[in-house]
C-alpha atoms as a PDB file:
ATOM      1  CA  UNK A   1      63.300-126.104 -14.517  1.00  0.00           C
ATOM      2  CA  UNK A   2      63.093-125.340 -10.536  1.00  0.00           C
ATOM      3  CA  UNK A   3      65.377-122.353  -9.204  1.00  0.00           C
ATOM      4  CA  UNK A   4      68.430-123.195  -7.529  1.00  0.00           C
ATOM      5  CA  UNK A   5      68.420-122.853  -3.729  1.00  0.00           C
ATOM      6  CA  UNK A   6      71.465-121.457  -2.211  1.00  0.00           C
ATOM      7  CA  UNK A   7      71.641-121.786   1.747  1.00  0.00           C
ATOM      8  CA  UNK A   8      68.277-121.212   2.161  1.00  0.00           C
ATOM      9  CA  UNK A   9      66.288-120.290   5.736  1.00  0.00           C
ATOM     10  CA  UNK A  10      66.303-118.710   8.846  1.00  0.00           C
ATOM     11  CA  UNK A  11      68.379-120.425  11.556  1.00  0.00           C
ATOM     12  CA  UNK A  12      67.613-120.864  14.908  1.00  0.00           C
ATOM     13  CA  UNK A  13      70.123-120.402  18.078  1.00  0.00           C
ATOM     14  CA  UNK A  14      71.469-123.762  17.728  1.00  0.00           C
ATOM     15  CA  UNK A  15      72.067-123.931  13.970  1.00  0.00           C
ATOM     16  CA  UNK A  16      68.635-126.083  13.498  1.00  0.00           C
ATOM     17  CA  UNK A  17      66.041-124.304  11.636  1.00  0.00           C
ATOM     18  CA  UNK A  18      62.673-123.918  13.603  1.00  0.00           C
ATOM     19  CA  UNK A  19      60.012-126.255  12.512  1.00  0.00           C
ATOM     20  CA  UNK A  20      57.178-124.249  10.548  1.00  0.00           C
ATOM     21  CA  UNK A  21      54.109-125.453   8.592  1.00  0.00           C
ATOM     22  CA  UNK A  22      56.210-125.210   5.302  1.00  0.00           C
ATOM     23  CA  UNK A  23      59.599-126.363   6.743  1.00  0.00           C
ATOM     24  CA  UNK A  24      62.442-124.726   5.336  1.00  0.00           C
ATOM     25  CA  UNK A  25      65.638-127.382   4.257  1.00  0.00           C
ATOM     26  CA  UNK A  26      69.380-125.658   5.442  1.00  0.00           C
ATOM     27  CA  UNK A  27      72.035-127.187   3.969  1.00  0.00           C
ATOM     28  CA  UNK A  28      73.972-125.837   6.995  1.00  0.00           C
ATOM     29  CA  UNK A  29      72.052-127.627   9.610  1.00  0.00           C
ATOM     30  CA  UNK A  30      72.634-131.136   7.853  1.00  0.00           C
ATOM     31  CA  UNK A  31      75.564-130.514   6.574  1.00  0.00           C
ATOM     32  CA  UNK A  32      77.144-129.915  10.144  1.00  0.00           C
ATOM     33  CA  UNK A  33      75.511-133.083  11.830  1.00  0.00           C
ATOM     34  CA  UNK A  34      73.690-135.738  10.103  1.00  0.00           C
ATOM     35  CA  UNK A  35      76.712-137.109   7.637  1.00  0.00           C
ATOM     36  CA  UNK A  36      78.628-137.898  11.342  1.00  0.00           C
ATOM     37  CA  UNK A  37      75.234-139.174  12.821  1.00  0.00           C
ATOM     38  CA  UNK A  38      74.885-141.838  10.107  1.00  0.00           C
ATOM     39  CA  UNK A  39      78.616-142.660  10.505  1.00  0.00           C
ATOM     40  CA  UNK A  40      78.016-143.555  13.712  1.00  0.00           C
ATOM     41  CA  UNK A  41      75.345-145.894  12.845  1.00  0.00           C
ATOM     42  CA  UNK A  42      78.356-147.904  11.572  1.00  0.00           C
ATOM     43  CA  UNK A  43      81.010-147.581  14.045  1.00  0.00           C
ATOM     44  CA  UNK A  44      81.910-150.150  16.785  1.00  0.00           C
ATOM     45  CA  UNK A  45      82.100-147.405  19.167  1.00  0.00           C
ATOM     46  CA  UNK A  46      79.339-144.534  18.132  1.00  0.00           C
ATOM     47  CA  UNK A  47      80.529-142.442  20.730  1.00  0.00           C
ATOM     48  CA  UNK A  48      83.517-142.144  18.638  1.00  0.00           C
ATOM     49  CA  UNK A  49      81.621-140.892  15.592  1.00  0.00           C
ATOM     50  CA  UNK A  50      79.440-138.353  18.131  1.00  0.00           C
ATOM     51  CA  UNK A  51      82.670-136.479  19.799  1.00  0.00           C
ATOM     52  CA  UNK A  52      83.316-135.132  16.357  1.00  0.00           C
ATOM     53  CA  UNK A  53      80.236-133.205  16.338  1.00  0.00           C
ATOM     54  CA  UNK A  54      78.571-133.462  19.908  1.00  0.00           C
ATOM     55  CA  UNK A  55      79.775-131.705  23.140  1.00  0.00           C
ATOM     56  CA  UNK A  56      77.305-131.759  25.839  1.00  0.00           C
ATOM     57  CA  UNK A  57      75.078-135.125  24.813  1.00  0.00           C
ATOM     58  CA  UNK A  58      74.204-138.611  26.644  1.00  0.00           C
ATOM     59  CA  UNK A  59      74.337-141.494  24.298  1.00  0.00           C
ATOM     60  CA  UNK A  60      71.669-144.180  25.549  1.00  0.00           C
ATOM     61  CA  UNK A  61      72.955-147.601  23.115  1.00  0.00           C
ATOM     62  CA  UNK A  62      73.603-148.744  19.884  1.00  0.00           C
ATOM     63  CA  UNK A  63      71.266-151.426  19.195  1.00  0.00           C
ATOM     64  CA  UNK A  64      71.908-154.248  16.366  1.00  0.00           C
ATOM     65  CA  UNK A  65      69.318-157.268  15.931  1.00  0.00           C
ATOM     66  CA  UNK A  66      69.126-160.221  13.444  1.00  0.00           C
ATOM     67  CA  UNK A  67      66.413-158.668  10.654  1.00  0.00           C
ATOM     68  CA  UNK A  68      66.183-161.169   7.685  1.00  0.00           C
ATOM     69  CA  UNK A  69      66.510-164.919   7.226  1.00  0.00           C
ATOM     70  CA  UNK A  70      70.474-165.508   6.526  1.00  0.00           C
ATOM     71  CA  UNK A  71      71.001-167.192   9.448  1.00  0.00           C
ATOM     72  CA  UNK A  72      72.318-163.784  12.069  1.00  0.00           C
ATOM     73  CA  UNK A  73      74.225-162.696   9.300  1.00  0.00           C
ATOM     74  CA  UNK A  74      73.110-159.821   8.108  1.00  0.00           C
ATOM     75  CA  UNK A  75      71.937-157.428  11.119  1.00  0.00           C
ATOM     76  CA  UNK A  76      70.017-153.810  11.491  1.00  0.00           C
ATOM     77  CA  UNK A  77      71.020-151.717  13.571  1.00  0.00           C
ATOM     78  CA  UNK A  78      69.980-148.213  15.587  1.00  0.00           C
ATOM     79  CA  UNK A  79      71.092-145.427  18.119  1.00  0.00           C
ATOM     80  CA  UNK A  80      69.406-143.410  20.227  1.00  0.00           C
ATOM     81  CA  UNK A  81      71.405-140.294  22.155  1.00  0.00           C
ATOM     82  CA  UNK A  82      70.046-137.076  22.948  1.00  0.00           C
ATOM     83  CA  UNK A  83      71.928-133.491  22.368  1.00  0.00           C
ATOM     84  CA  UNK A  84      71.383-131.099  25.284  1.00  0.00           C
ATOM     85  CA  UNK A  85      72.901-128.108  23.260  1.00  0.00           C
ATOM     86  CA  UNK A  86      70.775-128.414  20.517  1.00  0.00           C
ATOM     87  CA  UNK A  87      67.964-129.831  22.785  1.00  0.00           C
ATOM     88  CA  UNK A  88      67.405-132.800  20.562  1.00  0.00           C
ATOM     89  CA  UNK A  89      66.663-136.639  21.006  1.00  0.00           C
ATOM     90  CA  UNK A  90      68.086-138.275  18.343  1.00  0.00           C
ATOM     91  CA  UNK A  91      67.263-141.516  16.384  1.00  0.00           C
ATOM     92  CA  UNK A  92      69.526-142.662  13.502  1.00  0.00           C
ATOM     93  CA  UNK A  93      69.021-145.774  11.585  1.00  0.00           C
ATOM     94  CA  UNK A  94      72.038-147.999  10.035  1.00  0.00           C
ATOM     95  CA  UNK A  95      72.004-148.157   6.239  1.00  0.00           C
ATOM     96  CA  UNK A  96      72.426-151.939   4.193  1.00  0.00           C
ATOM     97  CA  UNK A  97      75.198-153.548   5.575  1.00  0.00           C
ATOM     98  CA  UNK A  98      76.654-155.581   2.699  1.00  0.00           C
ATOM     99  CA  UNK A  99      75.765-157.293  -0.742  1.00  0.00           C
ATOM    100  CA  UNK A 100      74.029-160.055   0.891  1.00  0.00           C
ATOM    101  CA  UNK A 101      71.894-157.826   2.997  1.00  0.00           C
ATOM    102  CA  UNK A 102      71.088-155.450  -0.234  1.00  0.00           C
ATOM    103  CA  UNK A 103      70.008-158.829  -2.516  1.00  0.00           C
ATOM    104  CA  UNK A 104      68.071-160.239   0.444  1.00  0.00           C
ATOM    105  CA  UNK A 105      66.208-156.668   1.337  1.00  0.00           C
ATOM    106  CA  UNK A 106      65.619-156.062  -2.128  1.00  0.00           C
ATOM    107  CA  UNK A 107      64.328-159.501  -3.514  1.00  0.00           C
ATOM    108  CA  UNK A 108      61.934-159.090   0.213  1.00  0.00           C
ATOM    109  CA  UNK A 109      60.898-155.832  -1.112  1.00  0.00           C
ATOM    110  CA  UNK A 110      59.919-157.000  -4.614  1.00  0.00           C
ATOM    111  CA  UNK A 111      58.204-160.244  -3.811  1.00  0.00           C
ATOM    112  CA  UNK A 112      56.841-160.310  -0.070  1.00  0.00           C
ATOM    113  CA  UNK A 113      53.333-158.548   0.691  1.00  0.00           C
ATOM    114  CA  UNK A 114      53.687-155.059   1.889  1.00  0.00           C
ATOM    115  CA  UNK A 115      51.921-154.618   5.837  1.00  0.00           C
ATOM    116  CA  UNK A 116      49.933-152.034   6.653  1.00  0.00           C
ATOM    117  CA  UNK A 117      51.589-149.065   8.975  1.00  0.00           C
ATOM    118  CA  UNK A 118      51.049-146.348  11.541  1.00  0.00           C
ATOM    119  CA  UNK A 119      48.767-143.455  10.316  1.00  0.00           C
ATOM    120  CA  UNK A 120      47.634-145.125   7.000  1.00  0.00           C
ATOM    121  CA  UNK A 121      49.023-147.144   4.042  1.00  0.00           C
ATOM    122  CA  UNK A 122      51.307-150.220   3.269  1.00  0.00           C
ATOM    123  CA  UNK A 123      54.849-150.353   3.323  1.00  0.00           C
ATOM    124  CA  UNK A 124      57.515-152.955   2.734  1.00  0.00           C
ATOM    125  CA  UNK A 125      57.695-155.869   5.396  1.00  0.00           C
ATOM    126  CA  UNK A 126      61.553-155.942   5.630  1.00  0.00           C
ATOM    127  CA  UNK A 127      61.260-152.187   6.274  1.00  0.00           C
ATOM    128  CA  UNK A 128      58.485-153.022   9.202  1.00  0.00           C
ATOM    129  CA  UNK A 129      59.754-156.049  10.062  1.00  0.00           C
ATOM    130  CA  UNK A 130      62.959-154.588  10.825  1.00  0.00           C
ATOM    131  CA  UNK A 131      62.233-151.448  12.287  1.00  0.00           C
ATOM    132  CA  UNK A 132      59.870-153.317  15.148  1.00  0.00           C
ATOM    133  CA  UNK A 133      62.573-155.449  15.966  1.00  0.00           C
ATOM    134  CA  UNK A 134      65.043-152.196  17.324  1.00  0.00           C
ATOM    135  CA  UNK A 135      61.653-150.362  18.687  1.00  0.00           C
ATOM    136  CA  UNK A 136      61.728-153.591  20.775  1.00  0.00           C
ATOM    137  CA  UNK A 137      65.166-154.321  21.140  1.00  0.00           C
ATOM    138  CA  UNK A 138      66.056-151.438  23.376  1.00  0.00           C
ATOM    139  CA  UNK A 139      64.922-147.955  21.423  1.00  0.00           C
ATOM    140  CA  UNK A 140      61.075-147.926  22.572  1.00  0.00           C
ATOM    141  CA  UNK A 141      62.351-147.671  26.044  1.00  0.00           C
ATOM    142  CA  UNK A 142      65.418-145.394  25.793  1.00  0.00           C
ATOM    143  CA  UNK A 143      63.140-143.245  23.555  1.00  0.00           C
ATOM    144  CA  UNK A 144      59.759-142.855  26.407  1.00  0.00           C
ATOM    145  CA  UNK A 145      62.792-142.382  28.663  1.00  0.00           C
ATOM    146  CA  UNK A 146      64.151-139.442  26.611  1.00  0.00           C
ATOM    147  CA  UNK A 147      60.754-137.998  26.089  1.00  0.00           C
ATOM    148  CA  UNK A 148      59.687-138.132  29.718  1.00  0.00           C
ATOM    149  CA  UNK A 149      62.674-136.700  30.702  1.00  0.00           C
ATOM    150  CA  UNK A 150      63.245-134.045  28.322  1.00  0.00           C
ATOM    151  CA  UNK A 151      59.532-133.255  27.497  1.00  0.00           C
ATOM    152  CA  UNK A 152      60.677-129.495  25.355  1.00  0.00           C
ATOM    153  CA  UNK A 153      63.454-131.445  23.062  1.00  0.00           C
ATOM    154  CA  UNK A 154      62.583-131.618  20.039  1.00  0.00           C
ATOM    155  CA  UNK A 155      62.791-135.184  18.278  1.00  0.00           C
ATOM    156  CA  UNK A 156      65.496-136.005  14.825  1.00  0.00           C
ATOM    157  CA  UNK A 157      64.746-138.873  13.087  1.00  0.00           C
ATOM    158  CA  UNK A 158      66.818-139.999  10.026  1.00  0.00           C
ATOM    159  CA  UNK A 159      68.749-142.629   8.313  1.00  0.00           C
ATOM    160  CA  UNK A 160      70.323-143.485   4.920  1.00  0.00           C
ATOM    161  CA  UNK A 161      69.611-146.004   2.462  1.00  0.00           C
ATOM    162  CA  UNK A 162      67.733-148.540   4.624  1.00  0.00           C
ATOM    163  CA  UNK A 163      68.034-146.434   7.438  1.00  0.00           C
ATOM    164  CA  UNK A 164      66.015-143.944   6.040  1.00  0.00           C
ATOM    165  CA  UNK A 165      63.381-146.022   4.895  1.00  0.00           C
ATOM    166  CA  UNK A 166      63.365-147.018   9.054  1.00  0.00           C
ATOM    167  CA  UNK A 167      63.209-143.417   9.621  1.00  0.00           C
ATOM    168  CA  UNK A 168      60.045-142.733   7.748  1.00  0.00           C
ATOM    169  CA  UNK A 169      58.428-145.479   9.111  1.00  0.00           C
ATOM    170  CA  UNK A 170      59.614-144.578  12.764  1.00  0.00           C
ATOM    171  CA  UNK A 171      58.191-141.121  12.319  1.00  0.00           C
ATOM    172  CA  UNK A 172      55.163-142.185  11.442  1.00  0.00           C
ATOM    173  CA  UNK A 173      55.220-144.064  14.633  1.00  0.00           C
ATOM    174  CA  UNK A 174      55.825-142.200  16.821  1.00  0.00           C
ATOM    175  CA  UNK A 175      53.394-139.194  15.553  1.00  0.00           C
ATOM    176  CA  UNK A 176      50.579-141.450  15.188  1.00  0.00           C
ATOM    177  CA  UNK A 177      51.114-142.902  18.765  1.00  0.00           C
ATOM    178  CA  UNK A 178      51.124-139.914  20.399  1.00  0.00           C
ATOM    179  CA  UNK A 179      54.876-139.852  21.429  1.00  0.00           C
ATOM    180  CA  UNK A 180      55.249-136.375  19.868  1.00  0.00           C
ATOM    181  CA  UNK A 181      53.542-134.019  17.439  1.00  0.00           C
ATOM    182  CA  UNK A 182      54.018-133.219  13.957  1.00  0.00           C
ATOM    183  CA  UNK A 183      55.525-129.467  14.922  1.00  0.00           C
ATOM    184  CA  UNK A 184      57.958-131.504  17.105  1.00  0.00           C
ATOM    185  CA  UNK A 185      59.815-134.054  14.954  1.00  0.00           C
ATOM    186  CA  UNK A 186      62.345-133.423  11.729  1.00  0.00           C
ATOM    187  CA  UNK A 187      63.176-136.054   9.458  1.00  0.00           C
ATOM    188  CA  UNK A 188      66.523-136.210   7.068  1.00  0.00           C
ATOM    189  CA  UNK A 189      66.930-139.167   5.183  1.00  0.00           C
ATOM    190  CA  UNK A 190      70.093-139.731   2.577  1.00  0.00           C
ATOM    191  CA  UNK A 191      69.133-141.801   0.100  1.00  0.00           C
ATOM    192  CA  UNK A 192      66.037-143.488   0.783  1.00  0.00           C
ATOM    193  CA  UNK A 193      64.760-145.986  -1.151  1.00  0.00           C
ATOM    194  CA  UNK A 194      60.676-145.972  -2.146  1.00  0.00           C
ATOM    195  CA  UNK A 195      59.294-147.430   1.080  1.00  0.00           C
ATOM    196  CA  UNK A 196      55.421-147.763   0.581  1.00  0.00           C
ATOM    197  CA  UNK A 197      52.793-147.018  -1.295  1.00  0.00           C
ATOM    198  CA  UNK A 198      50.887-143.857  -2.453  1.00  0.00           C
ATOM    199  CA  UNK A 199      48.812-143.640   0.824  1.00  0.00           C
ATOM    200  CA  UNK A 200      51.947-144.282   3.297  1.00  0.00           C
ATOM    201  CA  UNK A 201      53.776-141.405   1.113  1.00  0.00           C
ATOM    202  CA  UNK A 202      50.727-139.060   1.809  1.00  0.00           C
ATOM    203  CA  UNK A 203      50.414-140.170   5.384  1.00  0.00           C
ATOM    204  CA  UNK A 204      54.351-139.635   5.348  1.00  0.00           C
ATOM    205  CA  UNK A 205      53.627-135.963   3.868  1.00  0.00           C
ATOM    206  CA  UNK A 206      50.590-135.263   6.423  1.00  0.00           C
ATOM    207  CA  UNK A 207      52.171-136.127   9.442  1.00  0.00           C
ATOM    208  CA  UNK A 208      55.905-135.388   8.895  1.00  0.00           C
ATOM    209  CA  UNK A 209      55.703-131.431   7.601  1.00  0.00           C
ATOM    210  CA  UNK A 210      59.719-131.570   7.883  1.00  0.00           C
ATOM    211  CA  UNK A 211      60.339-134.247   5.873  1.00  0.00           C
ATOM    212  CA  UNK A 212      63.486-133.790   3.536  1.00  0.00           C
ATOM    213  CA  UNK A 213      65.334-136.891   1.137  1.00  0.00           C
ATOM    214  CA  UNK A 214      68.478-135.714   0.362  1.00  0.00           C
ATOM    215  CA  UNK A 215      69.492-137.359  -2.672  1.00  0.00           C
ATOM    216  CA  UNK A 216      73.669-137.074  -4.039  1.00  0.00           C
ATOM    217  CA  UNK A 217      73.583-136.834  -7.845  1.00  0.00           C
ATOM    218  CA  UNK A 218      73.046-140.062  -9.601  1.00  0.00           C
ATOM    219  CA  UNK A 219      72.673-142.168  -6.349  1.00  0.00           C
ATOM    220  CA  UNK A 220      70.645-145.491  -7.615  1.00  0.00           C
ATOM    221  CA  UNK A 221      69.228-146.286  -4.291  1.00  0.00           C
ATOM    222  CA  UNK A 222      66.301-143.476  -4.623  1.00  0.00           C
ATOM    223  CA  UNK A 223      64.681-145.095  -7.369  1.00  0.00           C
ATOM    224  CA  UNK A 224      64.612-149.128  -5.908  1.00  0.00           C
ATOM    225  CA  UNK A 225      61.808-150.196  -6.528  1.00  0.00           C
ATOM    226  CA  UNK A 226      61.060-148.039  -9.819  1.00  0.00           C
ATOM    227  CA  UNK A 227      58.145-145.581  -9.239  1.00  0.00           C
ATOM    228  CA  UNK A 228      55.041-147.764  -9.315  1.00  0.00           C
ATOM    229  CA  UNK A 229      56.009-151.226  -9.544  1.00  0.00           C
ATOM    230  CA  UNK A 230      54.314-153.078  -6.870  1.00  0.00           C
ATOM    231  CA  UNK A 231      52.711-149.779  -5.664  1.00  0.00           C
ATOM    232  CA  UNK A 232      55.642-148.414  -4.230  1.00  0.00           C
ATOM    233  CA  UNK A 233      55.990-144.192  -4.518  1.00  0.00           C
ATOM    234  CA  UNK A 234      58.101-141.837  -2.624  1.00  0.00           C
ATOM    235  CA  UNK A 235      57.101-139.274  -0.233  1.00  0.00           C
ATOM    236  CA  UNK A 236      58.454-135.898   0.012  1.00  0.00           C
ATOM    237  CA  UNK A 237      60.069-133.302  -0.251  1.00  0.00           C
ATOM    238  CA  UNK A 238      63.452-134.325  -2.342  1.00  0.00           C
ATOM    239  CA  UNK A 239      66.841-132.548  -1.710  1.00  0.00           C
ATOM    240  CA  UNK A 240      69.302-132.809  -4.879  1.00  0.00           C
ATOM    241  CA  UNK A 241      72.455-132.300  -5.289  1.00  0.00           C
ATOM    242  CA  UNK A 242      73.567-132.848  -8.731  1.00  0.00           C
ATOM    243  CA  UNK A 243      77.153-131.916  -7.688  1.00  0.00           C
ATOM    244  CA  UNK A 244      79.753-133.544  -5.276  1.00  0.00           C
ATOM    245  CA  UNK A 245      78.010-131.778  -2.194  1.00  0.00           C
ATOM    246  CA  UNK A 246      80.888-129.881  -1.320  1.00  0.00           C
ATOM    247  CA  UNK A 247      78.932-126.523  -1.863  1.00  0.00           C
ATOM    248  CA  UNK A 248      74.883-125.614  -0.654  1.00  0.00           C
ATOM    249  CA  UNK A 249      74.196-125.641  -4.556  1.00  0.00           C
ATOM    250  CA  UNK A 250      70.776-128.084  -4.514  1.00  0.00           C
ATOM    251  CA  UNK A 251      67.408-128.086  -6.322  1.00  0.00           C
ATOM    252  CA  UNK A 252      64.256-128.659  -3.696  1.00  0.00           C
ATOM    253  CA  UNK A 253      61.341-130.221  -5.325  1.00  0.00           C
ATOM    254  CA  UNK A 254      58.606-130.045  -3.204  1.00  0.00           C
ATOM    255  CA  UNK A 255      56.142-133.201  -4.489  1.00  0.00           C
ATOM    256  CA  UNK A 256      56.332-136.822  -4.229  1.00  0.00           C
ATOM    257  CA  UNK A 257      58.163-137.703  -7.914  1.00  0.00           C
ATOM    258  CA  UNK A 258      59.549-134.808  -9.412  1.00  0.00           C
ATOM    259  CA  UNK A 259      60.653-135.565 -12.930  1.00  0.00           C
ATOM    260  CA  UNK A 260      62.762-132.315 -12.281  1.00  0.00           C
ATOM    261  CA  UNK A 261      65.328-133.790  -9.768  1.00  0.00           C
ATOM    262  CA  UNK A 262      66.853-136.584  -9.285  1.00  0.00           C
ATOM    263  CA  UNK A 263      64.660-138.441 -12.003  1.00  0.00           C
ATOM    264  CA  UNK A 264      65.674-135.827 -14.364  1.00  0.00           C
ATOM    265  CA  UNK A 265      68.875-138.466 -14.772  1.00  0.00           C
ATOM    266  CA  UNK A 266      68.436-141.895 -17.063  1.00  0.00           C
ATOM    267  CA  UNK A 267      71.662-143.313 -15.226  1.00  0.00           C
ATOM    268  CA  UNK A 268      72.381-143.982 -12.004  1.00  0.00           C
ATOM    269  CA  UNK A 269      75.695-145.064  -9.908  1.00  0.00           C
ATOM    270  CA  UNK A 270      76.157-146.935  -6.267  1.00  0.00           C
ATOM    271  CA  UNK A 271      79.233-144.858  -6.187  1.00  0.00           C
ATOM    272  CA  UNK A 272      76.818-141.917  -5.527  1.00  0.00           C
ATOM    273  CA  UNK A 273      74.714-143.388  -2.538  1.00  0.00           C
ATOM    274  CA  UNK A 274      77.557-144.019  -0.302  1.00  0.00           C
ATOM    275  CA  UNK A 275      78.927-140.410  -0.218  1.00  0.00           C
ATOM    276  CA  UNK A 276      77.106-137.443   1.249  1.00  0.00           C
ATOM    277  CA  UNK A 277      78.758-134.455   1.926  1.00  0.00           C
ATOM    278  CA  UNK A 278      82.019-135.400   1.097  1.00  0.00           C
ATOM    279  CA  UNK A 279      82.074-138.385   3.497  1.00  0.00           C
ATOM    280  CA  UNK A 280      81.865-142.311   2.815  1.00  0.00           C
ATOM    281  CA  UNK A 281      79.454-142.983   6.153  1.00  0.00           C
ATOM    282  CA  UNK A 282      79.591-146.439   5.796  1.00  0.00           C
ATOM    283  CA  UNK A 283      83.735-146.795   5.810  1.00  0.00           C
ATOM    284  CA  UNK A 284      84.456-143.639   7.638  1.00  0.00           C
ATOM    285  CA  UNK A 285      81.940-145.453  10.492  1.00  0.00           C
ATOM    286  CA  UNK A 286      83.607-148.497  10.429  1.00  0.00           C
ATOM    287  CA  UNK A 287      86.903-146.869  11.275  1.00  0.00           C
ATOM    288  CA  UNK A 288      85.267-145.185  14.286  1.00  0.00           C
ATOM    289  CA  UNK A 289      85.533-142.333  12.503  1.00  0.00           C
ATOM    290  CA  UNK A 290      89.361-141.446  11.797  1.00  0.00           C
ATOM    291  CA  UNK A 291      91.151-140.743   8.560  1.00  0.00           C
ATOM    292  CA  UNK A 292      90.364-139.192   5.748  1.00  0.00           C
ATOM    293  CA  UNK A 293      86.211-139.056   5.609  1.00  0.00           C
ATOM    294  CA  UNK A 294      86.221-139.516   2.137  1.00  0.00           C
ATOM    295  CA  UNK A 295      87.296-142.799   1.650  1.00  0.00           C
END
């Protein structure tokens, strides 16, 4: 059985941990911003969401574009905004949005052909197909904006559920296009779904060295599609918290599919993947982010 991590690394001014060869996860650093950042994803005002956590930061849009075939829909969706305190540009991805949206995504997933991606290896087309259509929607040029402009920030990229799948692919992206480096970019997904196959996960894993899925207890999500059906396998490093997340108490298992984490469990629950952290994203979002966070 892996040790239990408690808290773990050094922080840097900001509360963001410095990126390193062998990143180091801090529950502190997530914790404090990336709950509210995928909130946001879901609000009809994101700046709403952003205030709670954000002082000095520029929020560039909130993007949302048709991204399957049910007829406008079901919709995916993406903000950019950069942080000047924590010298950050900032890309969050919007998770499923709805029953429809998960049956249409998923039955996609299962039984369309995967596409090749950035860097190396296949991934699913709804994940591609989607995440092209914000890159070209209004995020590839608020993004070179950011960059040009800001040329020290350092780049977040993350998302949950769908979103993170997005966010793996748009890291990929934007390392193997030269918009930053590898040293540059961090990447926090809550629970991801498998995205692609063995090589994307490697690519994922070469390019990407802070990388982290954080996965709540029994969330179900994480393991759609099951480990090797249709090629699909996860990349990693995974985060779990087989708690309610209200303490840093998590188990870091540094390899692709760990049968020590999260697929140590033979049950699973939606319930888990929609809170992180103590907060229902999706609701909390939708209610510009007042109320209780929990439900």
């Amino acid at each position: 059985m892996l040790p239990i991590f408690l808290l773990c690394g050094v922080l840097a001014v900001n509360g963001a941990p410095s990126n390193s060869a062998k990143a180091t996860f801090s529950d502190a650093f997530v914790r404090k911003y990336f709950p509210t950042i995928f909130a946001s994803t879901e609000a009809p005002n994101a700046a709403n969401c952003l205030n709670k956590v954000f002082t000095n930061y520029e929020l560039k849009q909130h993007i949302h574009v048709k991204c399957d075939e049910t007829d406008g829909l079901d919709t995916c969706s993406g903000i950019t905004f950069v942080s000047h305190d924590d010298k950050a540009i900032v890309m969050a991805f919007r998770g499923t949005y709805g029953k429809l949206q998960l049956l249409v995504e998923s039955e996609e997933i299962m039984y369309r052909n995967k596409t090749a991606w950035y860097g190396g290896g296949n991934v699913a087309y709804y994940f591609a197909h989607a995440f092209n259509l914000i890159w070209n929607a209004g995020m590839k040029a608020d993004v070179n904006e950011l960059i040009h402009k800001y040329p020290g920030y350092e780049i977040w990229v993350g998302g949950h559920s769908l979103g993170g799948s997005l966010a793996a692919l748009a890291s990929n992206f934007l390392i193997s296009n030269g918009l930053t480096t590898s040293s540059n970019l961090k990447m926090i997904t809550f629970g991801e779904p498998r995205t692609g196959d063995k090589t994307f996960a490697d690519t994922v894993d070469s390019l990407v060295p802070y990388s982290f899925r954080v996965i709540h207890k029994k969330d179900i999500v994480p393991h759609i599609p099951l480990n090797g059906m249709e090629g699909f396998h996860h990349h990693k490093a995974e985060i779990w918290y087989d708690n309610d997340m209200s303490t840093a108490t998590y188990k870091e298992c540094d390899s692709q599919e760990s049968p020590f984490c999260s697929d140590s469990h033979l049950d699973y629950m939606i319930a888990d993947h929609h809170h992180y952290y103590g907060m229902y994203m999706s609701y909390y979002g939708r209610r510009n982010c007042t109320g209780d966070p929990a439900n």
